[in-house]
C-alpha atoms as a PDB file:
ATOM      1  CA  UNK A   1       0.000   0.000   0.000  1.00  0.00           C
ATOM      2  CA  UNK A   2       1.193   3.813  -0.864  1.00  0.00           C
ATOM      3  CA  UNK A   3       2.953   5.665   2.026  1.00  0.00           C
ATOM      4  CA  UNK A   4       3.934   2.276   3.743  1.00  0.00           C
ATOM      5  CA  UNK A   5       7.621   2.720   3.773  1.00  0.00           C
ATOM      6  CA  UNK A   6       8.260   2.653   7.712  1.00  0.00           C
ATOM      7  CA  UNK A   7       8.793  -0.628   8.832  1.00  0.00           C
ATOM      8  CA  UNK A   8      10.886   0.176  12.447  1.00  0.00           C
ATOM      9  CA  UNK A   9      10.263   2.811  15.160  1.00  0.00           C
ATOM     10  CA  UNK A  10      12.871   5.446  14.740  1.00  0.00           C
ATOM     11  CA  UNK A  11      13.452   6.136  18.434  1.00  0.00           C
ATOM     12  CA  UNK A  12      13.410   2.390  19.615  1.00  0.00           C
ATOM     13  CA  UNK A  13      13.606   0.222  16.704  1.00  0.00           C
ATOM     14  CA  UNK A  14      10.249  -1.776  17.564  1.00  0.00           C
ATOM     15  CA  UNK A  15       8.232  -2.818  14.728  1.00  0.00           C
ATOM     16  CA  UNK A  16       5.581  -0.611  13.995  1.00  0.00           C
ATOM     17  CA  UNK A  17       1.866  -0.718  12.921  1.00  0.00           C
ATOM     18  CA  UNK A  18       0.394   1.229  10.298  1.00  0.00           C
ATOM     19  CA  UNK A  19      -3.339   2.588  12.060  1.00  0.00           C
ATOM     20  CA  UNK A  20      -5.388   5.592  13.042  1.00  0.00           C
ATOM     21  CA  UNK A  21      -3.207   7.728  15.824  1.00  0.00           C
ATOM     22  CA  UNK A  22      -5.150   7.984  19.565  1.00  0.00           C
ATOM     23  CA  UNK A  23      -4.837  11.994  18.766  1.00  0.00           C
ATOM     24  CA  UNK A  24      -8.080  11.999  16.376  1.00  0.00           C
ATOM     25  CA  UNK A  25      -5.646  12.006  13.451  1.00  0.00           C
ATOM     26  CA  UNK A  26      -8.005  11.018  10.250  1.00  0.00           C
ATOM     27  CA  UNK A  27      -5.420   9.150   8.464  1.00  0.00           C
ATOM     28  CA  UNK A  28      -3.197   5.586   8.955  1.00  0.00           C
ATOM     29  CA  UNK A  29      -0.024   6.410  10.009  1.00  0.00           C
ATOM     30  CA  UNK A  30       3.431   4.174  11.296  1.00  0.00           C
ATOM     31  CA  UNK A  31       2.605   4.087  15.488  1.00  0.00           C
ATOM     32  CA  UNK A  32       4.943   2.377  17.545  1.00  0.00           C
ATOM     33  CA  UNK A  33       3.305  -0.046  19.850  1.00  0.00           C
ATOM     34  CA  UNK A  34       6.062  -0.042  22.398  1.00  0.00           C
ATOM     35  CA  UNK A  35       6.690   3.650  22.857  1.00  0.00           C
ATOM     36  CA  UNK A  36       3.729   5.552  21.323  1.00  0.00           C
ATOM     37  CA  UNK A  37       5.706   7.337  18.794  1.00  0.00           C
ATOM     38  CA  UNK A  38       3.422   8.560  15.206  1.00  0.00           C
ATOM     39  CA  UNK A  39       5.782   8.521  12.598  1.00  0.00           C
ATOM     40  CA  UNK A  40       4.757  10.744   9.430  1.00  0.00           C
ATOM     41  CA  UNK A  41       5.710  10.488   5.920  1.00  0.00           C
ATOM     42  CA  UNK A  42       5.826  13.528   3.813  1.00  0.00           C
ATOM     43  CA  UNK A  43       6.501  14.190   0.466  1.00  0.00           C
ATOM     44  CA  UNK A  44       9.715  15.594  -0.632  1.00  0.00           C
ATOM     45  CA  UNK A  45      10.896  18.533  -1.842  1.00  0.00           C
ATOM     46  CA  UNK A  46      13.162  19.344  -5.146  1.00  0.00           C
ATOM     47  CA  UNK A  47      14.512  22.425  -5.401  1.00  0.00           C
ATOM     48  CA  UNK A  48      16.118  24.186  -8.402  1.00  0.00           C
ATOM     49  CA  UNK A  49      16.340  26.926 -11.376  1.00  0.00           C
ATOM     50  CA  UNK A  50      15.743  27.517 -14.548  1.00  0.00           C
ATOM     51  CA  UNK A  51      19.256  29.740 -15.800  1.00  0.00           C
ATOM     52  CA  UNK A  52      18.627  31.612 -18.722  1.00  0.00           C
ATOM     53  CA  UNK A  53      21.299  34.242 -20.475  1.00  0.00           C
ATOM     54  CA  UNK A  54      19.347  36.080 -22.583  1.00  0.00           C
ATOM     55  CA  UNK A  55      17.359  34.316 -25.067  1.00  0.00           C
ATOM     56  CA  UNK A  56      19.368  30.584 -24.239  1.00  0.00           C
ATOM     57  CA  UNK A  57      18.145  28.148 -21.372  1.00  0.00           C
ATOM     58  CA  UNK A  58      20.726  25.895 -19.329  1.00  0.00           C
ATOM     59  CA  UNK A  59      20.181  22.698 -19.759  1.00  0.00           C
ATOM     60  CA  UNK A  60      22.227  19.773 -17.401  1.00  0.00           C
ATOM     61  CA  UNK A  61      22.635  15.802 -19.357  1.00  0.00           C
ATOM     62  CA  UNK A  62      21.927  14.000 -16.437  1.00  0.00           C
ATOM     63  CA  UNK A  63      24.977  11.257 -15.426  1.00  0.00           C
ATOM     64  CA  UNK A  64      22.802   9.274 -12.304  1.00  0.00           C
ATOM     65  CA  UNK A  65      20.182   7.377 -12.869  1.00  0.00           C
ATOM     66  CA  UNK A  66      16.891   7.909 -12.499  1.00  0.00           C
ATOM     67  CA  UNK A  67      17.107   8.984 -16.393  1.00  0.00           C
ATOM     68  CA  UNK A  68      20.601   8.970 -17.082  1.00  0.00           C
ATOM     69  CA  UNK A  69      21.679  10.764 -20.644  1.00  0.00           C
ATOM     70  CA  UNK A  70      18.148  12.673 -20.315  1.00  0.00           C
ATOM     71  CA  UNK A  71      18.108  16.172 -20.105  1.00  0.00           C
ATOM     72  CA  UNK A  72      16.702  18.693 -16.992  1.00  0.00           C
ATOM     73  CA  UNK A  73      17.602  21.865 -15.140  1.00  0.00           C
ATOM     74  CA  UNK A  74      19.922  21.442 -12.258  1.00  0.00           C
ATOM     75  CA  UNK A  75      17.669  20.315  -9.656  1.00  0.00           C
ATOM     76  CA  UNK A  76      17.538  17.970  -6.463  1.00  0.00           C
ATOM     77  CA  UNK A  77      16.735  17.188  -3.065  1.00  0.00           C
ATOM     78  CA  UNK A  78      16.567  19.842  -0.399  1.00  0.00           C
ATOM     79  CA  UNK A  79      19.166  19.532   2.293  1.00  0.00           C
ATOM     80  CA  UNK A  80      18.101  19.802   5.875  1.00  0.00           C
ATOM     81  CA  UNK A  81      19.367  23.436   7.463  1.00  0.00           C
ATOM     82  CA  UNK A  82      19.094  25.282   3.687  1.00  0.00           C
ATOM     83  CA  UNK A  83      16.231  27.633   2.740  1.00  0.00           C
ATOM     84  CA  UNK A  84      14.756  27.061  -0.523  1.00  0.00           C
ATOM     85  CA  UNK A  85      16.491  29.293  -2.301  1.00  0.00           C
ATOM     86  CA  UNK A  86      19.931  28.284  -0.844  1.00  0.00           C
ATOM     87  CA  UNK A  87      18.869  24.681  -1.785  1.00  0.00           C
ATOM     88  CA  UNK A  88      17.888  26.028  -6.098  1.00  0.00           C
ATOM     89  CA  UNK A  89      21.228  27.662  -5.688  1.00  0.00           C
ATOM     90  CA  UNK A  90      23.630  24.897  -4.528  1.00  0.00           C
ATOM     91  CA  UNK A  91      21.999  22.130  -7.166  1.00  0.00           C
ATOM     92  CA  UNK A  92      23.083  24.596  -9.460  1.00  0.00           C
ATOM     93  CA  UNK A  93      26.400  24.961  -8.576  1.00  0.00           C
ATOM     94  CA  UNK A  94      26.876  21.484  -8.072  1.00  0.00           C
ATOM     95  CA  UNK A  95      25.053  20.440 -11.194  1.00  0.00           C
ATOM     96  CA  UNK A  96      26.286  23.141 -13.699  1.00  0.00           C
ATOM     97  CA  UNK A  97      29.062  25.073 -11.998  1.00  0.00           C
ATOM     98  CA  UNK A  98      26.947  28.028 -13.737  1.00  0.00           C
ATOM     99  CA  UNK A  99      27.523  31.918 -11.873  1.00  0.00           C
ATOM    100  CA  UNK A 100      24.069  32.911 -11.070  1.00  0.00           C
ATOM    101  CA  UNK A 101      21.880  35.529  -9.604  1.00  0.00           C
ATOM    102  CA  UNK A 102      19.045  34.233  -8.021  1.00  0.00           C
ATOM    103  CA  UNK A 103      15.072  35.216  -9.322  1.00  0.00           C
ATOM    104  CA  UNK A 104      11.796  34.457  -7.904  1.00  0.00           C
ATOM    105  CA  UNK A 105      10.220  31.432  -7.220  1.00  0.00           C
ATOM    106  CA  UNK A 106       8.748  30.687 -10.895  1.00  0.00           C
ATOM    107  CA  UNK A 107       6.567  27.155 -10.676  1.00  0.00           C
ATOM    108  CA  UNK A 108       5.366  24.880  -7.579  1.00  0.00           C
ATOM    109  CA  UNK A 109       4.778  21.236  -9.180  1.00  0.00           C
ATOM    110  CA  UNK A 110       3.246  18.670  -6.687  1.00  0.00           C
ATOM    111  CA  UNK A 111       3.650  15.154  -7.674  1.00  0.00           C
ATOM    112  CA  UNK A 112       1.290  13.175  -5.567  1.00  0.00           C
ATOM    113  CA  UNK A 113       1.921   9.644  -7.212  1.00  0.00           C
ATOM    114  CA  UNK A 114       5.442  10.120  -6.423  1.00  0.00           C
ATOM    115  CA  UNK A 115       5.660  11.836  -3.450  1.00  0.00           C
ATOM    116  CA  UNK A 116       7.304  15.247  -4.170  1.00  0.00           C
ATOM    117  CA  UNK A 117       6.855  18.810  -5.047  1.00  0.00           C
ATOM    118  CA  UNK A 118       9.232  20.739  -7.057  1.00  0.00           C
ATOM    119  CA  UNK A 119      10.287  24.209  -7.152  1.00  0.00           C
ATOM    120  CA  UNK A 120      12.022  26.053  -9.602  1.00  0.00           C
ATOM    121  CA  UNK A 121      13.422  29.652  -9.338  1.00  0.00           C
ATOM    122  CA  UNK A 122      14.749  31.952 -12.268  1.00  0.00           C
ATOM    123  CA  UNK A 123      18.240  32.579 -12.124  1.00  0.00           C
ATOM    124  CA  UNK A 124      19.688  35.156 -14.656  1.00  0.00           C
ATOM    125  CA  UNK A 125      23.634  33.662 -15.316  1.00  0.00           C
ATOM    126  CA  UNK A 126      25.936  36.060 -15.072  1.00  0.00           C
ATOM    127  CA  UNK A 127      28.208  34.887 -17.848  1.00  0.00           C
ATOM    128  CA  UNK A 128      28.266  31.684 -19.813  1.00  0.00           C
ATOM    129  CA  UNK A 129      30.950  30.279 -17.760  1.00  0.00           C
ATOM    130  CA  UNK A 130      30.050  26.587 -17.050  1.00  0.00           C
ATOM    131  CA  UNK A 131      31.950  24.096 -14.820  1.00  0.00           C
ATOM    132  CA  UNK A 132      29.736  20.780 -14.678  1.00  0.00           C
ATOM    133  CA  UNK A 133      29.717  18.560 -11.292  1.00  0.00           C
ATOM    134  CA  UNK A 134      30.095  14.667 -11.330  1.00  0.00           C
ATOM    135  CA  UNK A 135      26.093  14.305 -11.793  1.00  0.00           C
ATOM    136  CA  UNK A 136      26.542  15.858 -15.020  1.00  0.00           C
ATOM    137  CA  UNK A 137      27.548  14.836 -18.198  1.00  0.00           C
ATOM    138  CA  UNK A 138      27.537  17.827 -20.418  1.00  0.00           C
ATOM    139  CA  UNK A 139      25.901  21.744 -19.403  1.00  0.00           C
ATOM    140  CA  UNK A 140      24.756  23.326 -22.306  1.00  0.00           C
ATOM    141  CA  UNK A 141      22.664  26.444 -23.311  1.00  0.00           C
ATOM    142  CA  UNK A 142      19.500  26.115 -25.669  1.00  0.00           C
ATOM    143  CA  UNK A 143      17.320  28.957 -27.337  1.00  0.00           C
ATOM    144  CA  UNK A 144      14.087  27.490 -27.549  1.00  0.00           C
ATOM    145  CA  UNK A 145      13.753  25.905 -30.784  1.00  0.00           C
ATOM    146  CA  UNK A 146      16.531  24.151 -29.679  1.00  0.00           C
ATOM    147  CA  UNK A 147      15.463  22.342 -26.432  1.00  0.00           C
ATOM    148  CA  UNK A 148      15.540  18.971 -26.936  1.00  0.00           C
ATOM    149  CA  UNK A 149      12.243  18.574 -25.967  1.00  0.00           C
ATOM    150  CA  UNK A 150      11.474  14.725 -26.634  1.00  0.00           C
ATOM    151  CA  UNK A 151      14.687  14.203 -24.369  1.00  0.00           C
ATOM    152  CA  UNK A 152      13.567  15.857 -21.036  1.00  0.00           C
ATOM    153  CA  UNK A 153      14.196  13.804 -17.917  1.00  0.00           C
ATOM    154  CA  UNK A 154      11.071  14.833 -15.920  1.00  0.00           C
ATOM    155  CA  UNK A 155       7.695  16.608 -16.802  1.00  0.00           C
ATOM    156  CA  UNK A 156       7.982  19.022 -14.453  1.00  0.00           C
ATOM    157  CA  UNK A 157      10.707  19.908 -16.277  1.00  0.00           C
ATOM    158  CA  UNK A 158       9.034  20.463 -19.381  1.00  0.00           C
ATOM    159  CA  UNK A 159       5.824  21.826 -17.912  1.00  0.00           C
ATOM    160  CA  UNK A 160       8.153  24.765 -16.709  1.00  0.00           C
ATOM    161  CA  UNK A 161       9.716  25.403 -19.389  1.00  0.00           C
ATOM    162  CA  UNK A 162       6.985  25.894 -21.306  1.00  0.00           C
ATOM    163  CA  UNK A 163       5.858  27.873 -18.821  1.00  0.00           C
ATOM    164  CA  UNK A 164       9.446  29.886 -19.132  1.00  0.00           C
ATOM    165  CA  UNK A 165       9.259  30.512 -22.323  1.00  0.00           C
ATOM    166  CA  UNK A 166       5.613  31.896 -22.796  1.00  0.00           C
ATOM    167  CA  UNK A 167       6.045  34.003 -20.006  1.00  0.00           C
ATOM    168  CA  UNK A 168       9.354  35.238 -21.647  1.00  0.00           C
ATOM    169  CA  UNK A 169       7.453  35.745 -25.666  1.00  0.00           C
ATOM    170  CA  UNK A 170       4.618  37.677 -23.127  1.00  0.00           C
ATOM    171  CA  UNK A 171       7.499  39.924 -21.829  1.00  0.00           C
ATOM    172  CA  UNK A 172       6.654  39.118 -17.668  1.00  0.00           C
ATOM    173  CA  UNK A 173       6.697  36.241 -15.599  1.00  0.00           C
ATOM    174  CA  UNK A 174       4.053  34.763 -13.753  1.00  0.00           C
ATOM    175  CA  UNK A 175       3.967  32.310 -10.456  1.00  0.00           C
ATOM    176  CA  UNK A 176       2.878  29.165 -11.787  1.00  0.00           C
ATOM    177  CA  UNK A 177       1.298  26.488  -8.678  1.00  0.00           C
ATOM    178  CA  UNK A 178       0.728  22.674 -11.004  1.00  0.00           C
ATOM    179  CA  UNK A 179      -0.174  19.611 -10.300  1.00  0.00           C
ATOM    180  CA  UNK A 180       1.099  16.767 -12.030  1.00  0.00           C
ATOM    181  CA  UNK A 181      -0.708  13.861 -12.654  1.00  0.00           C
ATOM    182  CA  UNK A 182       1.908  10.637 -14.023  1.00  0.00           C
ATOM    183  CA  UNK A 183       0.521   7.789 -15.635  1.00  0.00           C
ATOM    184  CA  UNK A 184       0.107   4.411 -13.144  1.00  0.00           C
ATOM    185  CA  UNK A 185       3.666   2.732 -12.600  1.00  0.00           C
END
């Protein structure tokens, strides 16, 4: 069953039992029989930017799996003790090596089936300079016609940038909140 990852209480290690919390909770959740403890599992949260230099896009070839060779923005997970921001920033550092200054928050994807939400921010790069981490196989920038859209690693991915670039052709750019429904695994 979805959401049934926890199999041991974190705090003492007893087995736990998926069921209703005493606290009038409404929904199942991991409660350890031996010390009480509700364990909650929340989605995750992927943080990262969408680098443009003028008219051209960064794009990272992914070198990990899930979708290795595929193309994406510099994303990932959020690290504990970061802000949001600091998070989008880092990936792309790590990612890309790219010099950046850091936008707004552009698009909010929720992926229920999976279990995340990504965020993306603009970041204007500063120069074209480009210095790609390990997870990366080759940073490159696109104009638009030149996205290689059929070889996108995620769909939030392409949902935002084809978000990006409308907002760009209509000369402002808009907060965009999506939900993103994937086909059954």
């Amino acid at each position: 069953m979805k959401g049934r990852s926890i199999r041991h209480c974190r705090l003492c290690g007893a087995l736990v039992t998926y069921r209703l919390p005493d606290d009038g909770d409404t929904r199942e959740r991991a409660v350890c029989p031996a010390c009480g403890t509700v364990h909650y599992e929340n989605p995750l949260i992927v943080l990262g930017t969408v680098p443009y230099l003028a008219e051209r896009v960064l794009l990272c070839k992914r070198a990990i799996e899930p979708r290795f060779g595929k193309w994406t923005l510099p994303a990932g997970f959020m690290e504990l003790g970061e802000s949001m921001a600091e998070g989008a920033a880092r990936e792309t550092a790590e990612e890309a090596g790219a010099n950046i200054r850091m936008g707004e928050l552009f698009s909010c994807m929720s992926l229920p089936r999976v279990g995340q939400v990504h965020f993306f921010y603009l970041a204007e790069m500063l120069d074209d300079t480009l210095d790609p981490g390990p997870e990366t196989l080759e940073a490159r920038l696109f104009m638009e016609d030149e996205v290689p859209w059929e070889e996108l690693a995620f769909a939030t991915v392409s949902e935002t940038l084809h978000r990006f670039f409308a907002d760009r052709r209509k000369g402002s750019f808009a907060m965009h909140d999506v939900d993103i429904v994937l086909p059954p695994k």
